[in-house]
Protein backbone atom coordinates (compact mmCIF):
# COMPACT_ATOMS: atom_id res chain seq x y z
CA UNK A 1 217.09 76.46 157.49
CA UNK A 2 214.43 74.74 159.62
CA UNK A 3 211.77 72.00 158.37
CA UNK A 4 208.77 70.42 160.06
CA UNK A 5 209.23 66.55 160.78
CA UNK A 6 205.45 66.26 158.92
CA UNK A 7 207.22 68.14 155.54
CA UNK A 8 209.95 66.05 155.48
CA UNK A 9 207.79 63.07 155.62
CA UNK A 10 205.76 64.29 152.86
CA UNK A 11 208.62 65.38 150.55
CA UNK A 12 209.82 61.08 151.48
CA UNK A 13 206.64 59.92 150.57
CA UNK A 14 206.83 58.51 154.26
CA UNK A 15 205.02 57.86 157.27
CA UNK A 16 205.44 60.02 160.84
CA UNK A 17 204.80 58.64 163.72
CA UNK A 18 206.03 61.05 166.62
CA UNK A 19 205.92 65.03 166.43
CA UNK A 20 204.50 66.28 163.38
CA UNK A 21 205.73 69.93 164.47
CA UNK A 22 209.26 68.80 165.35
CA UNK A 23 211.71 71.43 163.99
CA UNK A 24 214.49 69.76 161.73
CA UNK A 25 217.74 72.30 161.59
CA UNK A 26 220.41 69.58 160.55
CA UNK A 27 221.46 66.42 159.94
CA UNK A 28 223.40 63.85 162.28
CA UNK A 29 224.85 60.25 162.46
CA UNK A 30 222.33 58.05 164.49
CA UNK A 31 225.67 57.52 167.28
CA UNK A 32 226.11 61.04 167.36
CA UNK A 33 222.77 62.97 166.97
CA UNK A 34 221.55 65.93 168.68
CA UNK A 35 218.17 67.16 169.21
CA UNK A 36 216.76 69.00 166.44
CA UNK A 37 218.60 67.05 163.24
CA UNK A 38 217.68 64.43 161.56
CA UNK A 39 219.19 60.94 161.28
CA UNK A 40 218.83 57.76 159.65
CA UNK A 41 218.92 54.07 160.21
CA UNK A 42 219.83 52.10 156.97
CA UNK A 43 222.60 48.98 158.41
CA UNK A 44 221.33 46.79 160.92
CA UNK A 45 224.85 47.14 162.96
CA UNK A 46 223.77 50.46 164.15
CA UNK A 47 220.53 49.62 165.43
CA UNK A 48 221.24 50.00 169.01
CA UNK A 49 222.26 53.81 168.90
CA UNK A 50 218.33 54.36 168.28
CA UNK A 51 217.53 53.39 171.68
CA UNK A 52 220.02 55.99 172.64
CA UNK A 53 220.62 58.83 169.73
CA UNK A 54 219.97 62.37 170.70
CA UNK A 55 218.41 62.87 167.28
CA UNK A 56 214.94 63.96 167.19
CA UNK A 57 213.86 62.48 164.02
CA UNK A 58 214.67 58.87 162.65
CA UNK A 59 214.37 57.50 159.16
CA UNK A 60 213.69 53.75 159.23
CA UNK A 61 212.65 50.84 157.36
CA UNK A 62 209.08 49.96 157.07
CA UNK A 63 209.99 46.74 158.11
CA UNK A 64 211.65 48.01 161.36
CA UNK A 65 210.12 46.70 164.75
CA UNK A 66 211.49 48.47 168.02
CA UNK A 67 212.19 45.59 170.72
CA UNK A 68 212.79 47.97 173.53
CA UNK A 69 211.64 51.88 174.40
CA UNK A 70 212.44 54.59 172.13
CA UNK A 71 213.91 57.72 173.37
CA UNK A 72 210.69 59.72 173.90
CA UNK A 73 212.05 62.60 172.13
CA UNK A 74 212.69 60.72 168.94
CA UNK A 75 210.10 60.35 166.03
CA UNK A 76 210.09 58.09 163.80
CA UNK A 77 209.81 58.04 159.55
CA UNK A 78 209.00 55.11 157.96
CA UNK A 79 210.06 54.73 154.31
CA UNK A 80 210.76 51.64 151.85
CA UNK A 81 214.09 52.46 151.37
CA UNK A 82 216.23 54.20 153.65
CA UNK A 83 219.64 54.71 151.49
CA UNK A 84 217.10 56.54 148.91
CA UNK A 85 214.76 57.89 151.14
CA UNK A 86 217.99 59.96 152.62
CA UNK A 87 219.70 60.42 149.39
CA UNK A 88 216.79 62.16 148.24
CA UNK A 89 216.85 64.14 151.32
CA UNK A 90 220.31 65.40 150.93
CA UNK A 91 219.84 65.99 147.28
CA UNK A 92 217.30 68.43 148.22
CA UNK A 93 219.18 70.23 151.01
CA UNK A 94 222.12 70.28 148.34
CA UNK A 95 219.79 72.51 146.53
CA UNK A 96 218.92 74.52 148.94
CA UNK A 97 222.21 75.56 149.80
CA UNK A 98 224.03 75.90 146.15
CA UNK A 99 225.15 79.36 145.28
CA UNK A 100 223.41 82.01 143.89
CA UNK A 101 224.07 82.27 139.96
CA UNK A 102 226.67 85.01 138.89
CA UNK A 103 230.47 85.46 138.12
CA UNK A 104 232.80 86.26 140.45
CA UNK A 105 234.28 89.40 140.33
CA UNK A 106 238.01 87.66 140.00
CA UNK A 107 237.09 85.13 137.58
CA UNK A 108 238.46 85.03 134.42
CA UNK A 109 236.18 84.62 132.01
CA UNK A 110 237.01 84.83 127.64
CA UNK A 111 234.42 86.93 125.82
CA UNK A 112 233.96 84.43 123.18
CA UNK A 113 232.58 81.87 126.01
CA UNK A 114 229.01 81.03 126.56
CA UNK A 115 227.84 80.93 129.85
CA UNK A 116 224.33 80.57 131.05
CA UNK A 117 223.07 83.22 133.29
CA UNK A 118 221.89 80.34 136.03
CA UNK A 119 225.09 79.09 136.19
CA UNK A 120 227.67 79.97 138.95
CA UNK A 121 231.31 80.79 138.43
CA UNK A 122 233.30 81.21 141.60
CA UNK A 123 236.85 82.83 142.51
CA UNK A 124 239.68 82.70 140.58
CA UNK A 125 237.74 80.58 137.66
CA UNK A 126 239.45 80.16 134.06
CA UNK A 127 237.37 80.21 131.29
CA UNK A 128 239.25 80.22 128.05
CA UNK A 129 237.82 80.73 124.35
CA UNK A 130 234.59 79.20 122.63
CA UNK A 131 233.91 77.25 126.41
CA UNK A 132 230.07 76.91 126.76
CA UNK A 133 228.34 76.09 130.15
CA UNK A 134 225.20 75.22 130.45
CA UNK A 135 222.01 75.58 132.32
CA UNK A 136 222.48 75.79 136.47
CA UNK A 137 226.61 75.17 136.49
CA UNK A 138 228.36 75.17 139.25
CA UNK A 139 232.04 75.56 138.22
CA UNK A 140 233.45 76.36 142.04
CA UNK A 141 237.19 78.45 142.92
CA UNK A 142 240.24 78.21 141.34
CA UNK A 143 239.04 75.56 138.34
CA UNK A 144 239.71 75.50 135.05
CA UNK A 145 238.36 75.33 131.78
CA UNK A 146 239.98 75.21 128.45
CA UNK A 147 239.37 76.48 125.19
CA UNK A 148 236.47 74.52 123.52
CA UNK A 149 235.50 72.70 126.18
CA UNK A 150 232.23 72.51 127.28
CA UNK A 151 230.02 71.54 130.78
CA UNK A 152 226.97 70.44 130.81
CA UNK A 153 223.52 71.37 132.53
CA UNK A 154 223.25 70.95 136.52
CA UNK A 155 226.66 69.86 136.58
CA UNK A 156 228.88 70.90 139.61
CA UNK A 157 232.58 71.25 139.07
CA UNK A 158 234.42 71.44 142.72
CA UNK A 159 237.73 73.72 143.61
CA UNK A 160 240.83 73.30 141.60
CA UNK A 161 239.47 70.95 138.66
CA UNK A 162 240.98 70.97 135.45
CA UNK A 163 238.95 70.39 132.01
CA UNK A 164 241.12 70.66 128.90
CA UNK A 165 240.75 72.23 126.23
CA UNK A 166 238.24 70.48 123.16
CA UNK A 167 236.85 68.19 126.37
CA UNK A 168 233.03 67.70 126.69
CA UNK A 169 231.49 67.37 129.69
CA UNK A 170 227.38 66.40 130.01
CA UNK A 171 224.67 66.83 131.94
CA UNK A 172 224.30 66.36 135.48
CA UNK A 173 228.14 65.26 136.03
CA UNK A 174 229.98 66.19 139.46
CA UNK A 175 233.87 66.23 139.45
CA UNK A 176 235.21 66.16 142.71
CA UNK A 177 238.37 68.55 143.96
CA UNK A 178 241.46 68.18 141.23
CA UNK A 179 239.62 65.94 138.91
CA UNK A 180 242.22 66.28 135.76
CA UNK A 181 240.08 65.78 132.48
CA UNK A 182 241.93 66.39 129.44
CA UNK A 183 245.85 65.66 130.72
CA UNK A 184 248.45 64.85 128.17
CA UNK A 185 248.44 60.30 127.90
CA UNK A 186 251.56 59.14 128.90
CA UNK A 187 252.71 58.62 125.36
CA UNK A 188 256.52 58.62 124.37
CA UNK A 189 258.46 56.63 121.78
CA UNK A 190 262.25 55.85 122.00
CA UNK A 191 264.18 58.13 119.04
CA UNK A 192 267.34 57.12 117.41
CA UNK A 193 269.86 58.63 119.90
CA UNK A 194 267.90 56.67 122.66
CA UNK A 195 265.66 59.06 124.14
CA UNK A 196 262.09 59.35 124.78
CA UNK A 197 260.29 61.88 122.08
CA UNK A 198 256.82 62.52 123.53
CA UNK A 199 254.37 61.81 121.73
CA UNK A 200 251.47 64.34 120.85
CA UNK A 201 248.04 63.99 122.26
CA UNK A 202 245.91 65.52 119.52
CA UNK A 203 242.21 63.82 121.10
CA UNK A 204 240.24 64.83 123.69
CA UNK A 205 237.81 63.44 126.87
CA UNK A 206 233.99 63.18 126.07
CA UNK A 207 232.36 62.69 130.08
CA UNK A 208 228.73 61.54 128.81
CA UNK A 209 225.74 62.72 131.84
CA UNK A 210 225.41 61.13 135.31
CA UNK A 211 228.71 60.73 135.65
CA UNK A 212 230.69 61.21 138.95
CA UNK A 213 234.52 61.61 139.27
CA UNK A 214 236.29 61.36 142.59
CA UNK A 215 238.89 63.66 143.84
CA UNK A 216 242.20 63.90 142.21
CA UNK A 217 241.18 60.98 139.62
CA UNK A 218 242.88 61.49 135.94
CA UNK A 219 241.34 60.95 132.48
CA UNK A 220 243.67 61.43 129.95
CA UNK A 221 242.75 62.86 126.26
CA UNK A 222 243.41 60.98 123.74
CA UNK A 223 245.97 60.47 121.02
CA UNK A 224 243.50 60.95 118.19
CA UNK A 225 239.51 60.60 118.60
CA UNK A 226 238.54 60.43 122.33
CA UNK A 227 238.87 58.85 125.31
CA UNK A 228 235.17 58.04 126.72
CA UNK A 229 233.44 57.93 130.07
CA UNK A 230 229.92 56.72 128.81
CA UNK A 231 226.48 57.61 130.98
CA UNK A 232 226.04 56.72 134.62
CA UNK A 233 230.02 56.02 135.41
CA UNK A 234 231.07 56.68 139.07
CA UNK A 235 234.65 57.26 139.57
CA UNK A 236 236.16 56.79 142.98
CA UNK A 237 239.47 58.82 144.51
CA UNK A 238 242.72 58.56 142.70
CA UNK A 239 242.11 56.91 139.43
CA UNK A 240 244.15 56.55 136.36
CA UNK A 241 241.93 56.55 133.05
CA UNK A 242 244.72 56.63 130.21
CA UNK A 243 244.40 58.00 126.72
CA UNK A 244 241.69 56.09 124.64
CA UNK A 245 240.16 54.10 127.14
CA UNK A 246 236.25 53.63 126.94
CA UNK A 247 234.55 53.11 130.21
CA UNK A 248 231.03 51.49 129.72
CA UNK A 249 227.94 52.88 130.93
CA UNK A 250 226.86 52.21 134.85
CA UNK A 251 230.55 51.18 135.73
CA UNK A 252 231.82 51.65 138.90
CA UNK A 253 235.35 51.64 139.87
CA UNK A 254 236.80 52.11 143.24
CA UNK A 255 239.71 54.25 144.45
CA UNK A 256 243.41 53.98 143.24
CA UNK A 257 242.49 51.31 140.20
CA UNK A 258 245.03 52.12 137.44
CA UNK A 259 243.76 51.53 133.37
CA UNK A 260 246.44 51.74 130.56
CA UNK A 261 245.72 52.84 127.39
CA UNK A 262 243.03 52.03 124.74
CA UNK A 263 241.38 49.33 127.10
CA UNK A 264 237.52 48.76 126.72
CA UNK A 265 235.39 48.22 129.73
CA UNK A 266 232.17 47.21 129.38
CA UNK A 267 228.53 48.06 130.64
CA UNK A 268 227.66 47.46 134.40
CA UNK A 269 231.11 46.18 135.44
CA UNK A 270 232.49 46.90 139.35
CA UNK A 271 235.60 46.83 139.65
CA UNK A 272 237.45 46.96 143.32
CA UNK A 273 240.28 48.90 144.66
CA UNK A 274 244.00 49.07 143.60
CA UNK A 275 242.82 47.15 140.13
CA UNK A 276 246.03 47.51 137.48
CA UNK A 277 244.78 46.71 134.07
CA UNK A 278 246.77 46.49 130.92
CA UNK A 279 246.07 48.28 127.78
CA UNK A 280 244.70 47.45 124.28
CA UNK A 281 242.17 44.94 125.92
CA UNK A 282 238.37 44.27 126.72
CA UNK A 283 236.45 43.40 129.17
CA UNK A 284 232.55 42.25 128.67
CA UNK A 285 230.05 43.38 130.59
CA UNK A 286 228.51 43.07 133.92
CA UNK A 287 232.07 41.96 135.18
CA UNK A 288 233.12 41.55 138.53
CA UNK A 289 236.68 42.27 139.38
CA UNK A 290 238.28 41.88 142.99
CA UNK A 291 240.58 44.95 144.93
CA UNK A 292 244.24 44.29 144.10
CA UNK A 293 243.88 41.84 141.51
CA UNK A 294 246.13 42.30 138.09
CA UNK A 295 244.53 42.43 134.94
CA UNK A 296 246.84 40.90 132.11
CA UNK A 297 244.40 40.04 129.07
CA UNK A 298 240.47 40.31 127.66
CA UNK A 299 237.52 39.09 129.98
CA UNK A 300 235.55 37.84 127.07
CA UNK A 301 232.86 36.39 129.48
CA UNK A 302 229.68 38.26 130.18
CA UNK A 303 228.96 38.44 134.25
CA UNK A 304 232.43 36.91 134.91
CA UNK A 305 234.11 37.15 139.00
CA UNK A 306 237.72 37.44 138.99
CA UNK A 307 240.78 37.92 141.27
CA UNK A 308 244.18 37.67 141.91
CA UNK A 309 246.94 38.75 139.93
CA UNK A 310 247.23 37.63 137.02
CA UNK A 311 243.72 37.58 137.75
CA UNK A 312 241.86 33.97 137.74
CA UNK A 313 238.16 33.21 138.09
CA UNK A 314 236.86 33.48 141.56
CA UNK A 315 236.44 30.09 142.30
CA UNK A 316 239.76 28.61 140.77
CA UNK A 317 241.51 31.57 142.85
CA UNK A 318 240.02 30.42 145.96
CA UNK A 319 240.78 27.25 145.60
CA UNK A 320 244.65 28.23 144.25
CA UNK A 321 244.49 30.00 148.04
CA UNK A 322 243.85 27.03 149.70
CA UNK A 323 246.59 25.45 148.65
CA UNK A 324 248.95 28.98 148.73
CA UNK A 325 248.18 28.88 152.59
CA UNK A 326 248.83 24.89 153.19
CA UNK A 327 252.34 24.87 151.23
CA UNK A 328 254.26 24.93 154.11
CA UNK A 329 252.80 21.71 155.10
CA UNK A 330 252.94 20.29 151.93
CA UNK A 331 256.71 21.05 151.59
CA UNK A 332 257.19 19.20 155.22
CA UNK A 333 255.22 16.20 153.78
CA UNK A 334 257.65 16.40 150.47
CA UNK A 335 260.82 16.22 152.77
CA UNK A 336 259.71 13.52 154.67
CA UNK A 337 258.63 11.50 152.07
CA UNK A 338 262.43 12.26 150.20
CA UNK A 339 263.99 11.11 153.92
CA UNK A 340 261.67 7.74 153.49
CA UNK A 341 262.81 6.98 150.14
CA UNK A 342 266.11 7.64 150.83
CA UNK A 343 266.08 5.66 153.61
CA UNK A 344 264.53 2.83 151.46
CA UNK A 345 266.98 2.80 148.70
C-alpha cells in the first residue's frame, strides 16, 4: 500500500508542510524510522529523535516549534492532537488490511447459526448452534463460539478466544488472543463428607459495544442472571472478572487486577495494576484506585483516590508512608528514651 503525504494530511484534517508527493509505505517509531513511513511525535521525551529520524513524514503538534534544522528529507503534519490524529490513522490502515469476508474452508460452522455474509471466519473456527454474528465480524483461527452466543457488528475476535455458550457480545468489541468469556465462576460449596461440590453456573456474560478485552483476561458467567461488562470498558492483559460482577461503563482496568464475585464497579473508574478486590461490594464512580493496592470493602465516595492494602485514601496513605519509611528511627529514639528512664529511676 502506498499513500501521498498530501492524502494523509487530508484524511487528518492536518496541515503539510514538506513534500506533498512524498510516498508513505509504512509506519515507524520516530527513533527508528526509515525513509518512506510515517512517524509521529506525541511525548515531549522523544523530541530529539526528530532532528535525527530517518522517517520521511512527521505528525506533530500544532503547537510544536523546531529549535534546530530538520532533517531535510522529513515533512512535517501538523494536527491538534497527535495520539488521535495517529489513532485515526491506524484505524484506517486496520481497515485496509482486514480480511476479505468468507468462511474458511476448515471452519466449523452449525447450520442453525447466523452469520452475516461480510463477516470473516478464519481456520479452525467453532461455531456451535443458534450463534449469530453480525455485520463485518472478524472471528480469527482457532476461536470459539458456543451455542447461543452471539457477536456483534464490526467486532474482531483474535486467535484462540473462547465465547460460551448463551454469551452476548456487542458492537464494535475487540477481544484480544485467549480472551475466556463465558468460563465456569469459581463456585464450590463444602458437602457433608467434607468435600467441595461445585457449584453450577447456570448465567451467562453480556459484553455491551466499545468494549476491549486484553489477552488471556477471564470473565466468568454467572451463577444465575449475568455477569456485565457495560459500554466503553477496556480490559488490560490477564484479568480476573468473576461470576456476577458488573463493570461500569468507560472503566478501565489495567493488567493482572483480580475481582471476586458479585462486586459492582462503577462508571468512569481506573483502576491500576495487580488490584485484588473482594466480592459482594461497590465501588462509586469516577474512582481512582492505585497498582497493588487491596480492596477489602465499598468505596461509597464519588471521585475517591485510594491505595495501599487494605486500601486507604491517597493522602492518609502517603502520609502512613512517611512514617512506614522513618520507623527505624523512631524505634532508635524509643530505645533511647527507655535507656534514659531507666537510667533515671
Amino acid at each position: 500500500m502506498q499513500i501521498s503525504a498530501q492524502s494523509i494530511a487530508d484524511i487528518l484534517e492536518g496541515n503539510l508542510t514538506g513534500n506533498p508527493e512524498q510516498p508513505i509505505e509504512g509506519l515507524s517509531k520516530i527513533e527508528d524510522g526509515k525513509p518512506n513511513t510515517l512517524t509521529f511525535l506525541a511525548n515531549d521525551a522523544y523530541t530529539d529523535f526528530i532532528y535525527s529520524t530517518k522517517a520521511s513524514v512527521a505528525i506533530v503538534s500544532e503547537k510544536f516549534k523546531a529549535q534546530k534544522a530538520l532533517p531535510s528529507s522529513l515533512s512535517l503534519i501538523s494536527v491538534k492532537d497527535v495520539r488521535m490524529a495517529f489513532g485515526k490513522l491506524l484505524e484506517m490502515y486496520n481497515q485496509l488490511t482486514r480480511p476479505e469476508p468468507g468462511i474458511h474452508p476448515s471452519a466449523v460452522v452449525h447450520e442453525t447459526a447466523h452469520v452475516h455474509e461480510s463477516a470473516y471466519i478464519g481456520p479452525h473456527v467453532v461455531i456451535e448452534a443458534n450463534c449469530r454474528i453480525g455485520e463485518n465480524a472478524q472471528i480469527h483461527a482457532q476461536s470459539f463460539i458456543g451455542r447461543d452466543a452471539s457477536i456483534g457488528t464490526d467486532c474482531h475476535i483474535h486467535p484462540r478466544v473462547y465465547v460460551g455458550h448463551y454469551c452476548n457480545v456487542g458492537n464494535h468489541c475487540t477481544l484480544q488472543p485467549g480472551v475466556i468469556i463465558g468460563g465456569d465462576g469459581f463456585g464450590f460449596a463444602p458437602n457433608q463428607d467434607n468435600q467441595y461440590q461445585k457449584v453450577v453456573h447456570a448465567g451467562n456474560v453480556i459484553v455491551e459495544d466499545h468494549v476491549e478485552i486484553g489477552a488471556n483476561t477471564t470473565i466468568d458467567r454467572a451463577t444465575l442472571g449475568s455477569t456485565i461488562i457495560r459500554k466503553g470498558v477496556k480490559l488490560d492483559n490477564l484479568i480476573q472478572v468473576a461470576h456476577n460482577c458488573d463493570i461500569g461503563e468507560n472503566t478501565v482496568i489495567a493488567a493482572q487486577t483480580g475481582i471476586a464475585g458479585s462486586t459492582k464497579i462503577g462508571k468512569n473508574c481506573m483502576i491500576g495494576g495487580q488490584v485484588g478486590i473482594v466480592g459482594h461490594i461497590q465501588i462509586a464512580d469516577e474512582v481512582k484506585i492505585a497498582a497493588q493496592s487491596g480492596i477489602g470493602n465499598s468505596i461509597e465516595d464519588k471521585g475517591a483516590i485510594v491505595q495501599g492494602s487494605p486500601a486507604l485514601p491517597i493522602r492518609d496513605f502517603k502520609k502512613s508512608y512517611v512514617h512506614f519509611r522513618n520507623l527505624d528511627a523512631l524505634a532508635e529514639q524509643i530505645r533511647n528514651l527507655n535507656q534514659k528512664t531507666n537510667q533515671n529511676g
